[in-house]
C-alpha atoms as a PDB file:
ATOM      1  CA  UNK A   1      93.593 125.493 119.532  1.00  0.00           C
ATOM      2  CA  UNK A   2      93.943 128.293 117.386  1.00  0.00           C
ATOM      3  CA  UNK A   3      90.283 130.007 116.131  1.00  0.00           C
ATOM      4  CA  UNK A   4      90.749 129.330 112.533  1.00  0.00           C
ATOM      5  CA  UNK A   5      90.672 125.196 113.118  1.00  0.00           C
ATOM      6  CA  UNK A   6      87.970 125.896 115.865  1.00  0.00           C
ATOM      7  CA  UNK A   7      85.748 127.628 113.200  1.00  0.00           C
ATOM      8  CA  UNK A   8      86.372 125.427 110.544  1.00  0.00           C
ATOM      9  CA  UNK A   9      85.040 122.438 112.784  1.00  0.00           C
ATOM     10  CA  UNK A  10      82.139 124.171 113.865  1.00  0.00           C
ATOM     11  CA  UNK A  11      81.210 124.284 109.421  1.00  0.00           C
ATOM     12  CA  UNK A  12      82.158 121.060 109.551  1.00  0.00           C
ATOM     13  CA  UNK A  13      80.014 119.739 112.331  1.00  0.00           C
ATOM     14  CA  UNK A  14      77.153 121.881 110.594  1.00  0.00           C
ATOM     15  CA  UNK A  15      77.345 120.342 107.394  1.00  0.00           C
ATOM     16  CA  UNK A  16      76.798 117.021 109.463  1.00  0.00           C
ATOM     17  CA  UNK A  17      74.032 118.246 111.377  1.00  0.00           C
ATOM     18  CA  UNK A  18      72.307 118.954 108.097  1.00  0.00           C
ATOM     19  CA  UNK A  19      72.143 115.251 107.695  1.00  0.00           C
ATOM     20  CA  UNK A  20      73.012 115.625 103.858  1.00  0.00           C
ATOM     21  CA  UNK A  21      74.935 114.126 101.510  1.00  0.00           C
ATOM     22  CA  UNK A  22      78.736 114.304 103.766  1.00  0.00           C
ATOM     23  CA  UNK A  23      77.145 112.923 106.442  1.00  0.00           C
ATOM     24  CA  UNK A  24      75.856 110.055 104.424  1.00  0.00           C
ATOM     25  CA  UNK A  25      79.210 109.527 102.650  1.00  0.00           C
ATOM     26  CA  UNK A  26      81.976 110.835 105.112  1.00  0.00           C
ATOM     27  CA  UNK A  27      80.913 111.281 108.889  1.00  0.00           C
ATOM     28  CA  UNK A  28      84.002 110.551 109.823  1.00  0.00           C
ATOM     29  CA  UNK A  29      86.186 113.101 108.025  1.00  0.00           C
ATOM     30  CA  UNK A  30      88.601 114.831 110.490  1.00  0.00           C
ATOM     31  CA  UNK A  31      90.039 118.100 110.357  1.00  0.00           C
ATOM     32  CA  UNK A  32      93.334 117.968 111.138  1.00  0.00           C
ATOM     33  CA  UNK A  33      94.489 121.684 110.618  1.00  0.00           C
ATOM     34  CA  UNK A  34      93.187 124.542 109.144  1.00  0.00           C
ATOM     35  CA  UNK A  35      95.077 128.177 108.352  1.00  0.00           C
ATOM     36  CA  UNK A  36      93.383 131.319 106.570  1.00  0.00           C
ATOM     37  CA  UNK A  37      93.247 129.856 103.522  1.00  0.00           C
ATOM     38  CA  UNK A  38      94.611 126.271 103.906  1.00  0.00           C
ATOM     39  CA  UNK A  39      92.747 122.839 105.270  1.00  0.00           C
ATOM     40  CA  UNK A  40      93.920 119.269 106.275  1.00  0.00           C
ATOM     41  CA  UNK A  41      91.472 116.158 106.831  1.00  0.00           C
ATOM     42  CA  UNK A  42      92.323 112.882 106.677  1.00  0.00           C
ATOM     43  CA  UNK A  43      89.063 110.224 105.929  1.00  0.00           C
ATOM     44  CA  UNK A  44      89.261 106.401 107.134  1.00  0.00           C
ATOM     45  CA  UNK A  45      87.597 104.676 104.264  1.00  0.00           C
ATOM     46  CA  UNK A  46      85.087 102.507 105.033  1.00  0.00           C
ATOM     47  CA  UNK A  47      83.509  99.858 103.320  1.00  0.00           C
ATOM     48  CA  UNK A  48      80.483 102.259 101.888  1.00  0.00           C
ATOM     49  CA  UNK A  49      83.146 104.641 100.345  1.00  0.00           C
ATOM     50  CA  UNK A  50      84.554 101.894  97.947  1.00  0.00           C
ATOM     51  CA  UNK A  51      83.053 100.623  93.978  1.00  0.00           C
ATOM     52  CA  UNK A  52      82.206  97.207  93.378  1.00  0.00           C
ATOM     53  CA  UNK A  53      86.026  96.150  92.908  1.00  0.00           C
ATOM     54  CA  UNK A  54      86.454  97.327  96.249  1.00  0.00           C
ATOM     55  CA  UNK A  55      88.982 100.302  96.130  1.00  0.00           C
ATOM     56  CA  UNK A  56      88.168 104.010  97.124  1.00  0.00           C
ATOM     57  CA  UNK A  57      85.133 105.076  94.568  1.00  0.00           C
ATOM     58  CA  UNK A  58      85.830 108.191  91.911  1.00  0.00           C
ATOM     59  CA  UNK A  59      82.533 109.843  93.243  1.00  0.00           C
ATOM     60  CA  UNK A  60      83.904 109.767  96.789  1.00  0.00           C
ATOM     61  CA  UNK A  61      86.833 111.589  95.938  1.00  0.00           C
ATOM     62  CA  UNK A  62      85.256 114.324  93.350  1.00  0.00           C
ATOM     63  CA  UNK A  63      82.761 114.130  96.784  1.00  0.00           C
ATOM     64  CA  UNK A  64      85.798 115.251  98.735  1.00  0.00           C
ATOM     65  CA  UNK A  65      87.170 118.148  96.262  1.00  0.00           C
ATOM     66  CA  UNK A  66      83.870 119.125  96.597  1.00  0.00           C
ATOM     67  CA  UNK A  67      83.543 119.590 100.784  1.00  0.00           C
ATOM     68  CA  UNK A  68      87.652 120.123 101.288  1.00  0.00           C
ATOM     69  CA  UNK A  69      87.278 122.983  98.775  1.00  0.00           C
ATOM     70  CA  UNK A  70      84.494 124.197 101.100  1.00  0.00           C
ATOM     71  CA  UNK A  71      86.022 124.287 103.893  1.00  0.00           C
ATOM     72  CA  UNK A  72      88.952 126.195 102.435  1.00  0.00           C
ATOM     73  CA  UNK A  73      86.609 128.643 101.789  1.00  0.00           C
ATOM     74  CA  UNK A  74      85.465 128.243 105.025  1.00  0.00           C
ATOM     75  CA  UNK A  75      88.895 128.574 106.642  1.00  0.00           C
ATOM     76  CA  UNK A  76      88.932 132.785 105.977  1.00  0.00           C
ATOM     77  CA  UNK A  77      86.160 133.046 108.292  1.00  0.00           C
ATOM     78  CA  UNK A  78      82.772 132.414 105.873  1.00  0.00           C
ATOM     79  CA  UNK A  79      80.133 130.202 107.358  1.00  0.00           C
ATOM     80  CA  UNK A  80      78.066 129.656 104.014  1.00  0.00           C
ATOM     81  CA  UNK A  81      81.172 128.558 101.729  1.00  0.00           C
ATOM     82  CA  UNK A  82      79.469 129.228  98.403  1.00  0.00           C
ATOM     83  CA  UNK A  83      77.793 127.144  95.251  1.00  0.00           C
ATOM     84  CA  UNK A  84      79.957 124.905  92.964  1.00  0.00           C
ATOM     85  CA  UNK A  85      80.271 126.665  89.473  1.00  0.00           C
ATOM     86  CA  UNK A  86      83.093 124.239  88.225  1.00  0.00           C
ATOM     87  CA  UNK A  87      84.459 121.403  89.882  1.00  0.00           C
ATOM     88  CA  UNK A  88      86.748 118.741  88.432  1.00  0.00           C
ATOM     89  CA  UNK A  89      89.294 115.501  89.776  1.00  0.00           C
ATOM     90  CA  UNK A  90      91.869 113.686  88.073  1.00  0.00           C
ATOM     91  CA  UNK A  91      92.683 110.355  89.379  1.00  0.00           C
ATOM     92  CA  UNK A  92      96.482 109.204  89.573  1.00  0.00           C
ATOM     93  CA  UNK A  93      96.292 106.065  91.570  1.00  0.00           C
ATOM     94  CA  UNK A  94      93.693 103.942  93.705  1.00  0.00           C
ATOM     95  CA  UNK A  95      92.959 105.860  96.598  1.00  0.00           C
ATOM     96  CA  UNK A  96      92.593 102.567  98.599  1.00  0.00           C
ATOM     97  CA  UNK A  97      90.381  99.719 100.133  1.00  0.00           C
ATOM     98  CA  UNK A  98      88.467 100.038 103.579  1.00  0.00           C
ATOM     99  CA  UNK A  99      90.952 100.305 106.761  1.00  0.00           C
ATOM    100  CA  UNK A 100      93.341 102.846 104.615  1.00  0.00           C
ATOM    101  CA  UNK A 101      93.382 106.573 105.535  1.00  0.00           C
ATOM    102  CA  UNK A 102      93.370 109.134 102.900  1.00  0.00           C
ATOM    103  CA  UNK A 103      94.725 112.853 103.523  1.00  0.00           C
ATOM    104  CA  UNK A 104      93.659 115.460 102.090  1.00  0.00           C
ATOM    105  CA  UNK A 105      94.699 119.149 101.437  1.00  0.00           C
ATOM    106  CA  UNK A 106      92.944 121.849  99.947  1.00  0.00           C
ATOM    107  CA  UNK A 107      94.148 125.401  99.798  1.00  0.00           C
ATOM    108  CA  UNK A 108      92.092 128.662  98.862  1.00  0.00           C
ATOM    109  CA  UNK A 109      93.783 129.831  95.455  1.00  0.00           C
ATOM    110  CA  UNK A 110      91.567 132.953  94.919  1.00  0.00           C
ATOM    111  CA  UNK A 111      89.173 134.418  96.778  1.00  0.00           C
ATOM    112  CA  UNK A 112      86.725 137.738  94.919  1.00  0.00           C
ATOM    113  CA  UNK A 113      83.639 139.291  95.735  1.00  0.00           C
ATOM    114  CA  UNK A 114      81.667 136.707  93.720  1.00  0.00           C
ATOM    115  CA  UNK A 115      83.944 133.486  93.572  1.00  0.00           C
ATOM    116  CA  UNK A 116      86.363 131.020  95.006  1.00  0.00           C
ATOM    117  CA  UNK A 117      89.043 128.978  93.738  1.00  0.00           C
ATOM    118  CA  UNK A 118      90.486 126.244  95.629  1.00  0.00           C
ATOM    119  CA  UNK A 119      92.925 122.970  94.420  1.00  0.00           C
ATOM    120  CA  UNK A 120      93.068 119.940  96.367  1.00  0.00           C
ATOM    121  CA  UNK A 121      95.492 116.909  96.765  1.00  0.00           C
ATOM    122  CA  UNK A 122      94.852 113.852  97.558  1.00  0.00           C
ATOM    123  CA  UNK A 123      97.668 111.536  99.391  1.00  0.00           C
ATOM    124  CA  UNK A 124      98.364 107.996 101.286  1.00  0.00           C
ATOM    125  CA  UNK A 125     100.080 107.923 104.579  1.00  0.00           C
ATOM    126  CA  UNK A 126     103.032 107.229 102.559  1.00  0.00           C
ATOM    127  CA  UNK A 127     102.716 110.712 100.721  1.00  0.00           C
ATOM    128  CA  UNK A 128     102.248 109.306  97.546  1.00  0.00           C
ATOM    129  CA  UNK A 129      99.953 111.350  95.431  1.00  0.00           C
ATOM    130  CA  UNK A 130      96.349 109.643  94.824  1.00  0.00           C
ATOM    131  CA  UNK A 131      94.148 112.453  93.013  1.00  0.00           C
ATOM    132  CA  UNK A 132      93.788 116.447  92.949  1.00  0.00           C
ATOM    133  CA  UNK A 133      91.385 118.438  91.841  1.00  0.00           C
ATOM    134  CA  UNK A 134      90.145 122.258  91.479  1.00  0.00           C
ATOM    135  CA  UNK A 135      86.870 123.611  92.742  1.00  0.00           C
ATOM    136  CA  UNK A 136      85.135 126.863  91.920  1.00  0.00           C
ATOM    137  CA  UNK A 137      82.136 128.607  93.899  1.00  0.00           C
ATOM    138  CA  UNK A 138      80.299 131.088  93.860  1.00  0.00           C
ATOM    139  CA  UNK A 139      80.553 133.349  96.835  1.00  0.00           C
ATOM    140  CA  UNK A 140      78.642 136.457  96.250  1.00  0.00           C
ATOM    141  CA  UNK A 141      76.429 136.257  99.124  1.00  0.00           C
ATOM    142  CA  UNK A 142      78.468 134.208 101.529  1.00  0.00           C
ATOM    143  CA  UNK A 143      80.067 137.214 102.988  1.00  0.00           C
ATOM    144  CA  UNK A 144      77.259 138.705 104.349  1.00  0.00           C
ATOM    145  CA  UNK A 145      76.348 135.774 106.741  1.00  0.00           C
ATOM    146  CA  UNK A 146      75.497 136.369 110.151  1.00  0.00           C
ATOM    147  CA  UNK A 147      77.550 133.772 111.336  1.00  0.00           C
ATOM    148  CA  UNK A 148      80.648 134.713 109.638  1.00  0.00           C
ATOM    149  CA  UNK A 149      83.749 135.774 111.885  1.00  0.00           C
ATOM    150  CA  UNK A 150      86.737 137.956 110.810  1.00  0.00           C
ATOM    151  CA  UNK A 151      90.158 136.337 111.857  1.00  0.00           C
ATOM    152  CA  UNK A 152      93.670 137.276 112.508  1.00  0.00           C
ATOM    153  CA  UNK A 153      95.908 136.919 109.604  1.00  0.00           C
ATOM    154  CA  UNK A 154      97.661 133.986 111.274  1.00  0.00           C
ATOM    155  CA  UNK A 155      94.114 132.610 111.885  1.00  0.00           C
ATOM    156  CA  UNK A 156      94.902 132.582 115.898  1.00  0.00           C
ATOM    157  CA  UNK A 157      92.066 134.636 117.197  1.00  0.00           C
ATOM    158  CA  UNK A 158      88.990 136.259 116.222  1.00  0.00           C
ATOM    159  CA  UNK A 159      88.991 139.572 115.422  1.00  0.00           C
ATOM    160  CA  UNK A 160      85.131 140.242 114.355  1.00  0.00           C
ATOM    161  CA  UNK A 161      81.973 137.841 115.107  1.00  0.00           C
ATOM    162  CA  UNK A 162      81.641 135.002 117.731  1.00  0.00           C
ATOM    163  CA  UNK A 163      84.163 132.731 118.740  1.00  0.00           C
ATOM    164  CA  UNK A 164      82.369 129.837 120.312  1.00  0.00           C
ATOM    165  CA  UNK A 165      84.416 126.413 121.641  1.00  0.00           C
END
């Protein structure tokens, strides 16, 4: 497994061990790749991820824009992946009921000393397009953390930091 997915499933697996507000709606996200720059998940909905007419909730997905943008931040190798300054989803379709698998890609558009930019899409097994949506955050500080690692432009190995299984 190349170091950039490994990396990006050890933020993931940390933002569940904070016990916050993914791992109350989304435990069982799953990274499927990841690439400097570039993340795939795919989410099983379940029947806590769905409004009252019982199709995928609008908060769930601006939820996901929110936490796939993240991690494509994360993907280049930052372990704190910023503060939302902007976020913001438009909705093209029901994103489904419980039992129906949602995938979703988000790639890193920009990346500065002080903030992120990241677009996400939202599809059905099919590959019909459900939602997208943009995400900004703030970064300034995020690339001084400790646990941050430096990667290989292909995202293969480490290059600077710990690479940890």
């Amino acid at each position: 497994m190349a170091a950039c997915l490994r990396f990006t499933r050890r933020v993931w697996k940390n933002f569940l061990e904070q016990k916050g507000h993914d791992a109350q709606c989304f435990p069982n996200l799953v990274i499927q790749k990841a690439t400097p720059g570039y993340v795939e998940a795919t989410l099983k909905l379940e029947s806590y991820n769905v409004n009252r007419v019982g199709t995928a909730h609008g908060g769930l997905i601006l939820s996901l824009t929110d936490t796939m943008g993240s991690l494509a931040v994360g993907t280049k190798g930052y372990w704190m992946t910023g503060l939302s300054t902007d976020i913001g989803t438009s909705f093209v379709k029901s994103a489904g009921k419980p039992g129906d698998t949602i995938h979703c890609r988000s790639t890193l558009t920009g990346l500065g000393r002080a903030l992120a930019y990241t677009k996400t899409e939202f599809t059905n097994p099919a590959g019909e397009l459900l939602a997208y949506g943009y995400h900004t955050k703030y970064v300034g500080k995020s690339s001084e953390h400790q646990n941050n690692v430096k990667l290989s432009p292909d995202g293969e190995k480490v290059v600077e930091g710990e690479d940890v299984d």
